[in-house]
C-alpha atoms as a PDB file:
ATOM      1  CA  UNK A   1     -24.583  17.540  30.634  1.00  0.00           C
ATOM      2  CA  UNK A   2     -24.656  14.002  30.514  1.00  0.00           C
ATOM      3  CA  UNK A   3     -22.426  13.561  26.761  1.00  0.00           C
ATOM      4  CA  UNK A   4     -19.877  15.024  28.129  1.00  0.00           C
ATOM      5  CA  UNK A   5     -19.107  12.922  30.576  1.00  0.00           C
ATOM      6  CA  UNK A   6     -18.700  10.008  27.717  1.00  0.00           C
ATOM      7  CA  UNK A   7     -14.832   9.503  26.362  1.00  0.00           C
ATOM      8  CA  UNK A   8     -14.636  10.113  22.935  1.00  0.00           C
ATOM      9  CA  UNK A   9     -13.305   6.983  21.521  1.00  0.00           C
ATOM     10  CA  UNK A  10     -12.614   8.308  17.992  1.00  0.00           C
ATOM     11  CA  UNK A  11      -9.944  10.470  19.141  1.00  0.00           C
ATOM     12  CA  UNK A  12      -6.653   8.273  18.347  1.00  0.00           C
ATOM     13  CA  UNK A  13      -7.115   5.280  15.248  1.00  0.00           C
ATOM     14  CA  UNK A  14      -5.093   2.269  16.114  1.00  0.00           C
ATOM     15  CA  UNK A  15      -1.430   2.174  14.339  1.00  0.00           C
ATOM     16  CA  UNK A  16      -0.639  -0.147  11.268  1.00  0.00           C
ATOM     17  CA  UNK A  17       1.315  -3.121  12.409  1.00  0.00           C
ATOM     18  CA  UNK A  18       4.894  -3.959  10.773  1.00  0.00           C
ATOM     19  CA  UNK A  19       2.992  -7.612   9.449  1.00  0.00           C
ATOM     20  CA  UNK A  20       0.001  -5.543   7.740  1.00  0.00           C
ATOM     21  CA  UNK A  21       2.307  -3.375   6.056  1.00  0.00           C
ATOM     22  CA  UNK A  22       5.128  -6.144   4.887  1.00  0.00           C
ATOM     23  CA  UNK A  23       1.430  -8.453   3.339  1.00  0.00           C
ATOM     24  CA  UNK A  24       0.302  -4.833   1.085  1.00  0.00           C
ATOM     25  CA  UNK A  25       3.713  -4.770   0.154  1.00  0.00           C
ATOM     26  CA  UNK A  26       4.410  -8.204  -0.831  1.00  0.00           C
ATOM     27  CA  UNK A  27       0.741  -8.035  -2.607  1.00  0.00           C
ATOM     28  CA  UNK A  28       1.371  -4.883  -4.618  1.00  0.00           C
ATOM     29  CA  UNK A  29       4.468  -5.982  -6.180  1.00  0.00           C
ATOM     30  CA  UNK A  30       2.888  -9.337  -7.371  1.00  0.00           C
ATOM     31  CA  UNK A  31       0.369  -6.732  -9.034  1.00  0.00           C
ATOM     32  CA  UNK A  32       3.305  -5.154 -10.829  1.00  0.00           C
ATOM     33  CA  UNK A  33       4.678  -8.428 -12.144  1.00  0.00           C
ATOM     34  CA  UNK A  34       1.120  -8.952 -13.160  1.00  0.00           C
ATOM     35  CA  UNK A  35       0.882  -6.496 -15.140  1.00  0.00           C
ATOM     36  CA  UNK A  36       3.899  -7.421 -16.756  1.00  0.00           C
ATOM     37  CA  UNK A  37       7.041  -5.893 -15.258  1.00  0.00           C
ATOM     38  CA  UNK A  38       9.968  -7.608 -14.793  1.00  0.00           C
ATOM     39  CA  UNK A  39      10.481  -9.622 -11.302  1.00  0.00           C
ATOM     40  CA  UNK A  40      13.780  -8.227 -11.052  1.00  0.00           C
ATOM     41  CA  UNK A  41      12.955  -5.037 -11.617  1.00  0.00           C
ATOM     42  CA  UNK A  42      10.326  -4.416  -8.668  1.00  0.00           C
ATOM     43  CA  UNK A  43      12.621  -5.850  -6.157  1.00  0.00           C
ATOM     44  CA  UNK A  44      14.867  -3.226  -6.711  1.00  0.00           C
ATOM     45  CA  UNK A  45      12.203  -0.774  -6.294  1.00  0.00           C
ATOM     46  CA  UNK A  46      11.247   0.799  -2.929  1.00  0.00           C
ATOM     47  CA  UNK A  47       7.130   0.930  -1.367  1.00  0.00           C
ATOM     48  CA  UNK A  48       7.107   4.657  -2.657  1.00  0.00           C
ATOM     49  CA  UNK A  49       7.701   3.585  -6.131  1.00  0.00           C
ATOM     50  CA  UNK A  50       5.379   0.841  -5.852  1.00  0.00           C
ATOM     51  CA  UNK A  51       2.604   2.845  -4.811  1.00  0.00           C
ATOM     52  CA  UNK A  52       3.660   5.438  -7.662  1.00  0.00           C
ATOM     53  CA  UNK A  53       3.728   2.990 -10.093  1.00  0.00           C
ATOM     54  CA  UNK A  54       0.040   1.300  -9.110  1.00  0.00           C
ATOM     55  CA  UNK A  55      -1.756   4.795  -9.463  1.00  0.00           C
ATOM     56  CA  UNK A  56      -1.088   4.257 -13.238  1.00  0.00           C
ATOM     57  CA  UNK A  57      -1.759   0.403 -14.235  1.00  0.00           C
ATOM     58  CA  UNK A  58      -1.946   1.380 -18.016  1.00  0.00           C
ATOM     59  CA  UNK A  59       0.849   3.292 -18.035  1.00  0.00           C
ATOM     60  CA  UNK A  60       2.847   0.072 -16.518  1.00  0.00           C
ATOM     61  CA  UNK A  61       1.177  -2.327 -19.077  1.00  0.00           C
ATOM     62  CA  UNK A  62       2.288  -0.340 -22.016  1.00  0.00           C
ATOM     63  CA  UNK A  63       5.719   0.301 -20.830  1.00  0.00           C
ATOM     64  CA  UNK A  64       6.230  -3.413 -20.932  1.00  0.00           C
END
Protein backbone atom coordinates (compact mmCIF):
# COMPACT_ATOMS: atom_id res chain seq x y z
CA UNK A 1 0.00 0.00 0.00
CA UNK A 2 2.72 2.13 0.74
CA UNK A 3 4.38 2.30 -3.31
CA UNK A 4 1.61 3.61 -4.37
CA UNK A 5 1.52 6.47 -2.68
CA UNK A 6 5.16 7.38 -4.34
CA UNK A 7 4.92 9.65 -7.78
CA UNK A 8 6.34 7.96 -10.48
CA UNK A 9 8.99 10.22 -11.68
CA UNK A 10 9.76 8.36 -14.94
CA UNK A 11 6.55 9.22 -16.39
CA UNK A 12 7.46 12.42 -18.66
CA UNK A 13 11.61 12.71 -19.89
CA UNK A 14 12.64 16.29 -19.97
CA UNK A 15 12.41 18.01 -23.65
CA UNK A 16 15.59 18.70 -25.85
CA UNK A 17 16.46 22.33 -25.69
CA UNK A 18 16.74 24.51 -29.06
CA UNK A 19 20.88 25.02 -27.92
CA UNK A 20 21.37 21.05 -27.59
CA UNK A 21 19.89 20.48 -30.81
CA UNK A 22 21.61 23.58 -32.91
CA UNK A 23 25.52 21.98 -31.03
CA UNK A 24 24.51 18.01 -32.68
CA UNK A 25 23.77 19.81 -35.63
CA UNK A 26 26.63 22.02 -36.04
CA UNK A 27 28.82 18.78 -34.89
CA UNK A 28 27.39 16.36 -37.43
CA UNK A 29 27.99 18.42 -40.37
CA UNK A 30 31.72 19.01 -39.42
CA UNK A 31 31.62 15.02 -39.49
CA UNK A 32 30.42 15.19 -43.08
CA UNK A 33 33.11 17.61 -44.21
CA UNK A 34 35.34 15.19 -42.43
CA UNK A 35 34.72 12.66 -44.22
CA UNK A 36 35.25 14.53 -47.18
CA UNK A 37 32.15 16.25 -48.56
CA UNK A 38 32.12 19.44 -49.80
CA UNK A 39 31.46 22.50 -47.22
CA UNK A 40 29.10 23.88 -49.56
CA UNK A 41 27.34 21.09 -50.11
CA UNK A 42 26.15 20.22 -46.40
CA UNK A 43 24.98 23.67 -45.83
CA UNK A 44 22.54 23.25 -48.31
CA UNK A 45 21.43 20.14 -46.77
CA UNK A 46 18.69 19.93 -44.09
CA UNK A 47 19.18 17.81 -40.26
CA UNK A 48 17.15 14.90 -41.98
CA UNK A 49 19.70 14.52 -44.61
CA UNK A 50 22.41 14.85 -42.25
CA UNK A 51 21.31 12.21 -40.10
CA UNK A 52 20.62 10.07 -43.41
CA UNK A 53 23.80 10.64 -44.64
CA UNK A 54 25.81 9.71 -41.10
CA UNK A 55 24.05 6.18 -40.92
CA UNK A 56 26.35 5.38 -43.93
CA UNK A 57 30.02 6.95 -43.34
CA UNK A 58 31.50 4.63 -46.12
CA UNK A 59 29.09 5.25 -48.42
CA UNK A 60 29.92 9.22 -47.97
CA UNK A 61 33.74 8.57 -48.14
CA UNK A 62 33.53 6.81 -51.41
CA UNK A 63 31.17 9.14 -53.00
CA UNK A 64 33.80 11.78 -52.59
Amino acid sequence: MGTSLQRNTNRSRPTKSAGARAKRLKVQRRRLVDLGMDEAAVALLNSGEVRTLLKHPKKVSAAQ
